[in-house]
N, C-alpha and C. Protein backbone atom coordinates (compact mmCIF):
# COMPACT_ATOMS: atom_id res chain seq x y z
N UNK A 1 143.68 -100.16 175.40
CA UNK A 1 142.53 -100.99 175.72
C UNK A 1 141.25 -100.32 175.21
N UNK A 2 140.94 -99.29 175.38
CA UNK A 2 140.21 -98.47 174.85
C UNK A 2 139.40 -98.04 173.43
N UNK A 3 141.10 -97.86 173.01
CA UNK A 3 140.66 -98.24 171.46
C UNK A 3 140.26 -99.50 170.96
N UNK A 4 140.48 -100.26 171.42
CA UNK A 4 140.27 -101.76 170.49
C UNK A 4 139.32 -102.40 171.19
N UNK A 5 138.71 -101.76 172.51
CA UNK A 5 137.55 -102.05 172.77
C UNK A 5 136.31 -101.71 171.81
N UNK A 6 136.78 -100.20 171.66
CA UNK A 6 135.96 -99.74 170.55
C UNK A 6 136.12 -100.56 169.30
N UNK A 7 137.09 -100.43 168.68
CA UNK A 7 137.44 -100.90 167.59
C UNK A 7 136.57 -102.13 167.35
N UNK A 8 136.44 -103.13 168.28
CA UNK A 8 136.10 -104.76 168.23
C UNK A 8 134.33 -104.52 168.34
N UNK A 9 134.10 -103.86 169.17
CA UNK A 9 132.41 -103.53 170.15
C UNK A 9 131.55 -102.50 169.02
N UNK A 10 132.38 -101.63 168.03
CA UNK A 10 132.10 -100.20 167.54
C UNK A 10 130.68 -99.65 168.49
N UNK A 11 131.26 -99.93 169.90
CA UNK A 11 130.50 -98.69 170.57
C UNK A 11 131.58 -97.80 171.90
N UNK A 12 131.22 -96.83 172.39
CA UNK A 12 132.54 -96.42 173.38
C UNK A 12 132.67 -96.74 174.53
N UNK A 13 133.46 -96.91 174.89
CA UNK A 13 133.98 -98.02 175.94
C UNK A 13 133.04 -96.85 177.39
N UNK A 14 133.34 -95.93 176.95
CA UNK A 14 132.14 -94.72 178.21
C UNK A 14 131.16 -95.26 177.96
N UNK A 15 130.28 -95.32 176.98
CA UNK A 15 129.16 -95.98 176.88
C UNK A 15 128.50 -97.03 177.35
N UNK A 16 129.63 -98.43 177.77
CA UNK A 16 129.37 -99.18 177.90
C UNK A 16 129.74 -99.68 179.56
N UNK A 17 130.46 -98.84 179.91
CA UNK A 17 130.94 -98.77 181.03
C UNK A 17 129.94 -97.62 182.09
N UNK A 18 128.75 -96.78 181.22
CA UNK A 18 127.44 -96.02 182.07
C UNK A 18 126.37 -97.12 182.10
N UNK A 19 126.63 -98.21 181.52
CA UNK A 19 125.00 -98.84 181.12
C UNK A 19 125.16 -100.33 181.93
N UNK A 20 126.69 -100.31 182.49
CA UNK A 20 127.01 -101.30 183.25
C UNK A 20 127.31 -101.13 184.56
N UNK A 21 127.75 -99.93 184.67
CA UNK A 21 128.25 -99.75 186.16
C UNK A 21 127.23 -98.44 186.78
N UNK A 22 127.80 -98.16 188.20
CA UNK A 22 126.89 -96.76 188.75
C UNK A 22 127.66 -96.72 189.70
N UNK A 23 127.40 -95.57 190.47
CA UNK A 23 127.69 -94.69 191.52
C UNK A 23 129.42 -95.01 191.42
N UNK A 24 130.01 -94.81 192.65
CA UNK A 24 131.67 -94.99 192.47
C UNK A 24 132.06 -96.15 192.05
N UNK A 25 132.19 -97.25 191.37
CA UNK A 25 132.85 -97.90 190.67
C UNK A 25 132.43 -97.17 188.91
N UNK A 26 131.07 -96.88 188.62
CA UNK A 26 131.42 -96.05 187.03
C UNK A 26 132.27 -94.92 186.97
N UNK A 27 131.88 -93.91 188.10
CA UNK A 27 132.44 -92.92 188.36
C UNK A 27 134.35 -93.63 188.03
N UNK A 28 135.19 -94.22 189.11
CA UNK A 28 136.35 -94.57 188.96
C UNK A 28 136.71 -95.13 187.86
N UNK A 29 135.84 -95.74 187.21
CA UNK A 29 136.20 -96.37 185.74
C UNK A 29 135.98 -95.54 184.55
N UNK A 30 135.08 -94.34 184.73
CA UNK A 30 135.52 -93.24 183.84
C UNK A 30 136.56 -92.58 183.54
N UNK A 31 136.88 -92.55 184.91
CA UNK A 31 137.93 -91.29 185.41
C UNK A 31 139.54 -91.99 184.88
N UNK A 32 139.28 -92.95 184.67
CA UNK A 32 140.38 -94.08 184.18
C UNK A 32 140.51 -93.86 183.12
N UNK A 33 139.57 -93.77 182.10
CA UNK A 33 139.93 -93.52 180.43
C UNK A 33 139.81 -92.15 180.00
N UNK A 34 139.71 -90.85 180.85
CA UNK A 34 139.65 -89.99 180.32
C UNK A 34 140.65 -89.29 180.27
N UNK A 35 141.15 -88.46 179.01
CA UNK A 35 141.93 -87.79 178.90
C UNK A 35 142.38 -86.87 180.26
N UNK A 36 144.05 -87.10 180.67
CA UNK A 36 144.62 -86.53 181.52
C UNK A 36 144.08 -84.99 181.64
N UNK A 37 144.51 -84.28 180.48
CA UNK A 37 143.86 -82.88 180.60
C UNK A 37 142.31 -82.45 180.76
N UNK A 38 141.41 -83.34 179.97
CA UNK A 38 140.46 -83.37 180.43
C UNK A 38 140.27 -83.40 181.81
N UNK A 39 140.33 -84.52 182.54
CA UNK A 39 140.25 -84.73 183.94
C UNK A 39 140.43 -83.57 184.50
N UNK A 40 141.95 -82.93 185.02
CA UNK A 40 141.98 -82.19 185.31
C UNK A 40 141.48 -80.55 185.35
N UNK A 41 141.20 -80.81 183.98
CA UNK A 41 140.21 -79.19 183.58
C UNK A 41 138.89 -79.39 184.36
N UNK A 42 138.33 -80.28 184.17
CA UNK A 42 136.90 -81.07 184.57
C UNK A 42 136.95 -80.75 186.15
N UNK A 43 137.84 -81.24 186.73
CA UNK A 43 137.75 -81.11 188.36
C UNK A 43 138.05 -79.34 188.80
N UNK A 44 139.10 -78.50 188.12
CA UNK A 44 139.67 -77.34 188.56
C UNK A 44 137.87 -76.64 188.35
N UNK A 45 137.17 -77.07 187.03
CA UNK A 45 135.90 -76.05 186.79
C UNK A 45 134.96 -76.36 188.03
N UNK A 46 135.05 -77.76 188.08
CA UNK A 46 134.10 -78.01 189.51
C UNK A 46 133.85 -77.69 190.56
N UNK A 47 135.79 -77.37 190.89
CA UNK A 47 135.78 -76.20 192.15
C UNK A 47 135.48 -74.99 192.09
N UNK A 48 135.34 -74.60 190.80
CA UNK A 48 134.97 -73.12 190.79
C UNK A 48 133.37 -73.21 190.47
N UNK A 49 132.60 -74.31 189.77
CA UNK A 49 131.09 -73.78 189.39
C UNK A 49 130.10 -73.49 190.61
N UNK A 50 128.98 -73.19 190.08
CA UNK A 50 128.37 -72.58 191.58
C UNK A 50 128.93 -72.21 192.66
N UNK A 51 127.52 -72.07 193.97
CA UNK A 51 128.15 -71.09 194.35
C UNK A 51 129.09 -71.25 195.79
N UNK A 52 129.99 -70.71 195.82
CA UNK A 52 131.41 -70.67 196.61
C UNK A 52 131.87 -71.42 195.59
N UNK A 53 133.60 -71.55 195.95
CA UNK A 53 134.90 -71.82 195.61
C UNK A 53 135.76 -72.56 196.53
N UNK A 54 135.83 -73.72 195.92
CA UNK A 54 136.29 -74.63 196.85
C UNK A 54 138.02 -74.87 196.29
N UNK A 55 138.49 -74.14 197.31
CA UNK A 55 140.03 -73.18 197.31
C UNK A 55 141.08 -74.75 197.28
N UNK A 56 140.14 -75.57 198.44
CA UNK A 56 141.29 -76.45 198.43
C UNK A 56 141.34 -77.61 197.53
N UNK A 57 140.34 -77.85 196.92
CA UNK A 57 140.36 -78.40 195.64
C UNK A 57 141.85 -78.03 194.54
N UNK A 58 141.12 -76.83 194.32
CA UNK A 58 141.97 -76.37 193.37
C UNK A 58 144.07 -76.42 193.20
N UNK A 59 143.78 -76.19 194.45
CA UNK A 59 145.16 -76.25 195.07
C UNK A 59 145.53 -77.82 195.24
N UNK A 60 144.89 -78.60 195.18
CA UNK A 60 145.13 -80.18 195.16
C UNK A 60 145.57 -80.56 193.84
N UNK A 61 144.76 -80.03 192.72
CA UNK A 61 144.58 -80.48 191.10
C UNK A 61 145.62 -79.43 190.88
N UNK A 62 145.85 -78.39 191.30
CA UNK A 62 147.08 -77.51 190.55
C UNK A 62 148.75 -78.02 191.15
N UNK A 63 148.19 -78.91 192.11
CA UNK A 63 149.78 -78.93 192.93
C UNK A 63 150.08 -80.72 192.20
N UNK A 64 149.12 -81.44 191.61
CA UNK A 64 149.19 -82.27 190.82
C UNK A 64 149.82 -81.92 189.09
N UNK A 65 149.86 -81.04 189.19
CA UNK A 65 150.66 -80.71 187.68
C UNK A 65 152.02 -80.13 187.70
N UNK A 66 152.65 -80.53 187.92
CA UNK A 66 154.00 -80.21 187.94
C UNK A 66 155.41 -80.69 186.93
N UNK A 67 154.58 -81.00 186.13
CA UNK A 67 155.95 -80.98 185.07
C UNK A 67 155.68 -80.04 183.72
N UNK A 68 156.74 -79.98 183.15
CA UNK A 68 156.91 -78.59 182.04
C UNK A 68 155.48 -78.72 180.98
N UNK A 69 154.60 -77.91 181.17
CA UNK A 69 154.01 -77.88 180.00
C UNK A 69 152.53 -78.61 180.28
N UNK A 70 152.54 -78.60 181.53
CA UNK A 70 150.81 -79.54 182.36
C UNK A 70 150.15 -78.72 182.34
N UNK A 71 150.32 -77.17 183.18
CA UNK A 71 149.34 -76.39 183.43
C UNK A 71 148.70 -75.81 182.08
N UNK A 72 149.86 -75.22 181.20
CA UNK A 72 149.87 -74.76 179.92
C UNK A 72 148.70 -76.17 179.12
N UNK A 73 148.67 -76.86 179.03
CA UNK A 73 147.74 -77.88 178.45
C UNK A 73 146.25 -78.42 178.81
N UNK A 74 146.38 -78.06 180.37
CA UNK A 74 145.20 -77.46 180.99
C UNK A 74 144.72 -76.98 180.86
N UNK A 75 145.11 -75.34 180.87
CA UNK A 75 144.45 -74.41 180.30
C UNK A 75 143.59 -74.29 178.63
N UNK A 76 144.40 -75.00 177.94
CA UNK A 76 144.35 -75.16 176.93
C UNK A 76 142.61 -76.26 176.84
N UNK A 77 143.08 -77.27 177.42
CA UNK A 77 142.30 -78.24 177.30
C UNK A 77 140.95 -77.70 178.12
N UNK A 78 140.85 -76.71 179.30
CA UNK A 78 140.13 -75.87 179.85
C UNK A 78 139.16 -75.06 178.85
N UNK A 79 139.83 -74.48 178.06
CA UNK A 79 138.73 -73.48 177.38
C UNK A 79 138.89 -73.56 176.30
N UNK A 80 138.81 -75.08 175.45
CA UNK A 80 138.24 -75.77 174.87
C UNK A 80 137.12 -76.38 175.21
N UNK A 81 136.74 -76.79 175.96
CA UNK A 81 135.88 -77.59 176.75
C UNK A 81 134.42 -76.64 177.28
N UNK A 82 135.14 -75.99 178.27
CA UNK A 82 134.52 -74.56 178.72
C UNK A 82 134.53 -73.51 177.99
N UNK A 83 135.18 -72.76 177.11
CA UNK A 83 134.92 -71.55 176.28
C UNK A 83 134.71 -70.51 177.40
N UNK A 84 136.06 -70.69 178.29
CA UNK A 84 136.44 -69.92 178.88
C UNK A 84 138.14 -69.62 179.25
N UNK A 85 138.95 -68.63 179.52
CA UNK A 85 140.20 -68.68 180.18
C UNK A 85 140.28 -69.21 181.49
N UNK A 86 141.34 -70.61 181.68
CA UNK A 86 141.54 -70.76 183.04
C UNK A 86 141.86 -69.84 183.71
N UNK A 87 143.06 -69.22 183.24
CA UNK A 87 143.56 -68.08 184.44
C UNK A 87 142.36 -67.26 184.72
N UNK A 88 142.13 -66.42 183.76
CA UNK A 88 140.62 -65.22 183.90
C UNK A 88 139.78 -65.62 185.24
N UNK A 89 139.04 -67.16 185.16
CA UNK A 89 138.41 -67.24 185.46
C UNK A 89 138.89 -67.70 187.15
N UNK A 90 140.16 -68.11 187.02
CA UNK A 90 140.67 -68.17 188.12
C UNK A 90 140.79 -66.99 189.11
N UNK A 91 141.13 -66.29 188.29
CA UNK A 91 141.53 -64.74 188.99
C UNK A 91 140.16 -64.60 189.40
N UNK A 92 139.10 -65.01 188.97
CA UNK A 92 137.67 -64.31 189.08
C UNK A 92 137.41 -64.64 190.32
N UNK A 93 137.55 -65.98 190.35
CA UNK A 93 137.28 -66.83 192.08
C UNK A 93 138.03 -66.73 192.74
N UNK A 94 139.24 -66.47 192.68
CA UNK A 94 140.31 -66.30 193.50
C UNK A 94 140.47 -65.04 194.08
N UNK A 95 140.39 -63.77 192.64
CA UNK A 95 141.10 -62.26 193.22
C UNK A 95 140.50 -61.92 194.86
N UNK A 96 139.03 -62.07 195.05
CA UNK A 96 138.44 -61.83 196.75
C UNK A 96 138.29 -60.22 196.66
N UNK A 97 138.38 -59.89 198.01
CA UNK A 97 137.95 -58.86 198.19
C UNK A 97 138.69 -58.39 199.65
């Protein structure tokens, strides 16, 4: 749908879907066309940016990946995005004290 929205409109279907919608219905209709790994990288960084670490987040979005080769693509798709290591940075918020 996506593509051939674009394809037909040549503008992006995100685009057109910020200039039409707001608060939680854009929000849910983003979250709809965006790349799986994206998403998930997007939410795991959220729990970690500023300040505290919101533990149970993380543990929600990590216990959501469970088949061969999710986390591994995460990560991947993670620090691409961020230009950072998931794990690293995990360990960072996580290791404690």
């Amino acid at each position: 749908i996506k593509r051939m929205y674009e394809d037909e409109k040549q503008v992006s279907l995100a685009t057109m879907i910020e200039a039409e919608f707001s608060g939680d219905a854009e929000k849910g209709l983003l979250t709809l066309i965006q790349d799986r790994n994206y998403f998930f990288a997007d939410r795991l960084h959220d729990a970690m940016d500023g300040l505290g670490t919101n533990e149970d987040k993380i543990v929600r979005v990590l216990g959501w990946l469970d088949r061969d080769g999710e986390v591994q693509a995460v990560a991947e798709k993670y620090q691409e995005v961020f230009d950072a290591s998931l794990a690293e940075t995990l360990e960072g918020e996580l290791g404690g004290n």
